[in-house]
Protein backbone atom coordinates (compact mmCIF):
# COMPACT_ATOMS: atom_id res chain seq x y z
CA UNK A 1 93.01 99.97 90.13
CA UNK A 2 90.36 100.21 92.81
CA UNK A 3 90.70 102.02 95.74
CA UNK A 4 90.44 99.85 99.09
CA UNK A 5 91.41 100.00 102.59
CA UNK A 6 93.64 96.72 103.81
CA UNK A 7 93.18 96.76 107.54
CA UNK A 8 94.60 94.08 110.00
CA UNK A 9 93.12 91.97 112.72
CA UNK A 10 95.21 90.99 114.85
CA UNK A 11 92.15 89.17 116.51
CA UNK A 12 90.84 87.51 113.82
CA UNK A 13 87.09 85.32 114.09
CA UNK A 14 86.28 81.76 113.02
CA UNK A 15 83.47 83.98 111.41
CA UNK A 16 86.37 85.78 109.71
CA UNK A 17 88.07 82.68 108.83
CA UNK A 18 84.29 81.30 107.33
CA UNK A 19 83.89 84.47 105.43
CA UNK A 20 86.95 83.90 103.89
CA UNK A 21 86.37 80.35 103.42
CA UNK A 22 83.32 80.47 101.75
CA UNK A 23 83.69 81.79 98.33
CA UNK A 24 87.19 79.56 97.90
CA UNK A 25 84.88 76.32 99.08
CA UNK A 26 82.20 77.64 96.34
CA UNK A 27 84.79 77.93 93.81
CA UNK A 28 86.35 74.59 94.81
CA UNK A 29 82.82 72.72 94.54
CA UNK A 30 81.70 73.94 91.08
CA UNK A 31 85.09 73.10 89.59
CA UNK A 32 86.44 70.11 91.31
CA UNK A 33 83.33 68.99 92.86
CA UNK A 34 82.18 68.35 96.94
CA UNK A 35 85.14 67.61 99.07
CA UNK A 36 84.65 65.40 101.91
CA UNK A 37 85.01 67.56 104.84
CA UNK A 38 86.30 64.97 107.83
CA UNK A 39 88.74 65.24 110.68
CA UNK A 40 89.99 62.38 112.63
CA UNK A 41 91.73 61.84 116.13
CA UNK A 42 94.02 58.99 117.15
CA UNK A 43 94.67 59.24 121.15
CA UNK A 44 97.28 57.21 122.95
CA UNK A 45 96.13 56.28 126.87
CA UNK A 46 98.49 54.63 129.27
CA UNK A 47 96.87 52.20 131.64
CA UNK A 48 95.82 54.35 134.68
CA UNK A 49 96.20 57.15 132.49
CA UNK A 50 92.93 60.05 132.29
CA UNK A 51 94.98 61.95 129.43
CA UNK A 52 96.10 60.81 125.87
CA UNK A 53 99.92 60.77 125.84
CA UNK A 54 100.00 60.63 122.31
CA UNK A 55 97.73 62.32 119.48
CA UNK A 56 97.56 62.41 115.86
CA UNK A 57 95.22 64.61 114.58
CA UNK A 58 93.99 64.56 110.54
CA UNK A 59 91.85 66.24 108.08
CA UNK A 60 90.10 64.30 104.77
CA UNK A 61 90.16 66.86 102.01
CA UNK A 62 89.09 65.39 98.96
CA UNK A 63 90.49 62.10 98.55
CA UNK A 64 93.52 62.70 100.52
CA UNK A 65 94.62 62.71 104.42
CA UNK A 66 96.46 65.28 105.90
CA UNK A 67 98.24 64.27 108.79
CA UNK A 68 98.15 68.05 110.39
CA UNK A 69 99.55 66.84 114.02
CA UNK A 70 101.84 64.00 115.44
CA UNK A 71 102.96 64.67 119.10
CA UNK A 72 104.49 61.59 120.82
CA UNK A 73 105.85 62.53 124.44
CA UNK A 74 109.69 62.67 124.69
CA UNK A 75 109.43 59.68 127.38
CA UNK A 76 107.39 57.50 125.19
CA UNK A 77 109.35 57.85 122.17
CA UNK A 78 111.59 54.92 120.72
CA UNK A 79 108.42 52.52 121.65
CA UNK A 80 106.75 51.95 118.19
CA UNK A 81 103.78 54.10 119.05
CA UNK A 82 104.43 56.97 116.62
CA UNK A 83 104.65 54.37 113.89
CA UNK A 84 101.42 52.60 115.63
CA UNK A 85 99.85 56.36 114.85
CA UNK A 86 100.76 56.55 112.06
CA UNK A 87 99.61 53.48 110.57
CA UNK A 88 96.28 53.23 112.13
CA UNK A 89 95.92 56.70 110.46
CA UNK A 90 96.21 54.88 107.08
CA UNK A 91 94.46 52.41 107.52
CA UNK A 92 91.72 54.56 108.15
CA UNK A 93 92.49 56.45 105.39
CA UNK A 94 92.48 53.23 102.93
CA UNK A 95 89.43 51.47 105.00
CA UNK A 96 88.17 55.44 104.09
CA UNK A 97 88.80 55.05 99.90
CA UNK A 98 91.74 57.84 100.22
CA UNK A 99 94.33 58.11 97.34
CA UNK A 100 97.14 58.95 100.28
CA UNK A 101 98.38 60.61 102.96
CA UNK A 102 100.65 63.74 102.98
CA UNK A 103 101.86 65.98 105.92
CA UNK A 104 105.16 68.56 106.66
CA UNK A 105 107.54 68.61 108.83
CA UNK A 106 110.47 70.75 109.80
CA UNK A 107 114.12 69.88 109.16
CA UNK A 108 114.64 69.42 113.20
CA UNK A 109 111.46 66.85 113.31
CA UNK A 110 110.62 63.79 111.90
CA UNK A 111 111.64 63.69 108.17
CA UNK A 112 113.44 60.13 108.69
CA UNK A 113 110.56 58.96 110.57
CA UNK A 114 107.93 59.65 107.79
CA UNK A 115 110.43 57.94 105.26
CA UNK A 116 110.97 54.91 106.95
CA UNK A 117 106.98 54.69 106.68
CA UNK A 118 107.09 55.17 103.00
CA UNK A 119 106.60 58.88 102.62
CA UNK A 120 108.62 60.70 100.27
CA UNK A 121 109.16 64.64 100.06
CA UNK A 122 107.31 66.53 97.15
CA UNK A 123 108.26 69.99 98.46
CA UNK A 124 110.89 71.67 100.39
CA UNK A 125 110.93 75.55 102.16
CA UNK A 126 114.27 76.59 102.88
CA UNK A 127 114.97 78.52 105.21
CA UNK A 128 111.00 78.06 107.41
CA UNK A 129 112.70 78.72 110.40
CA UNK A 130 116.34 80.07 109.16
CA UNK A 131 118.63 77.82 109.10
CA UNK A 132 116.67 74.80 108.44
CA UNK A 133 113.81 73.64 106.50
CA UNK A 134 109.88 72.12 106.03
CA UNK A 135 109.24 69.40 104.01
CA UNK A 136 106.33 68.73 102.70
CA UNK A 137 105.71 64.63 102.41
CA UNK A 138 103.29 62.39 100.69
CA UNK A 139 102.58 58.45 100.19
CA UNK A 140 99.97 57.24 97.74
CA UNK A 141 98.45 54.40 99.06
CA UNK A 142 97.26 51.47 96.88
């Protein structure tokens, strides 16, 4: 075995992170070819409002969406507008030629939500935090 030092940041770069990166996104391209690289943002404004009350935040990778973020405010919720998220997210992603959508969630969040939109779960983490659970959830869109 070769000898090598591990050491930790504990302040890690975004050069870091690209150095990283790089050789995976190298080995990604000459096997499964270029991904497309695209991140979207859905903002929710209240008339009279300066700030979004409501964000979803995605990443293309390949021919997928993944819905990384979903915050709704407490007051706001009840009212549709996750849902209206949600599906203006995949319509995007279908106006956008994806094959579907997928995106986690813990067992104290939204699992119900996502399946009353049609997402099912492919993957479970027990335990992540103890005592509950992430899902990991996916619809293939036609």
């Amino acid at each position: 075995m070769t000898q090598v030092d591990i050491v930790l940041s504990t302040s890690p770069t975004a050069g870091m992170y690209d150095a990283i990166a790089a050789p995976l996104i190298d080995y990604n391209t000459r096997t499964a070819g270029p991904a497309r690289r695209e991140t979207i943002a859905l903002l929710l404004h209240e008339p009279g409002q300066r700030r979004a009350s409501g964000r979803l935040w995605g990443r293309f990778s390949y021919d997928w969406l993944f819905v990384e973020l979903l915050a709704v405010p407490e007051q706001l919720r009840g009212k549709g507008l996750g849902t209206q998220l949600m599906k203006r997210a995949e319509d995007i992603a279908r106006h956008r030629g994806a094959a579907g959508i997928w995106l986690d969630t813990f067992s104290f969040q939204a699992r119900g939500f996502y399946e009353k939109l049609g997402f099912s779960v492919f993957g479970e983490l027990p335990g992540h935090p103890r005592g509950g659970a992430r899902y990991f959830m996916s619809k293939t869109l036609s």
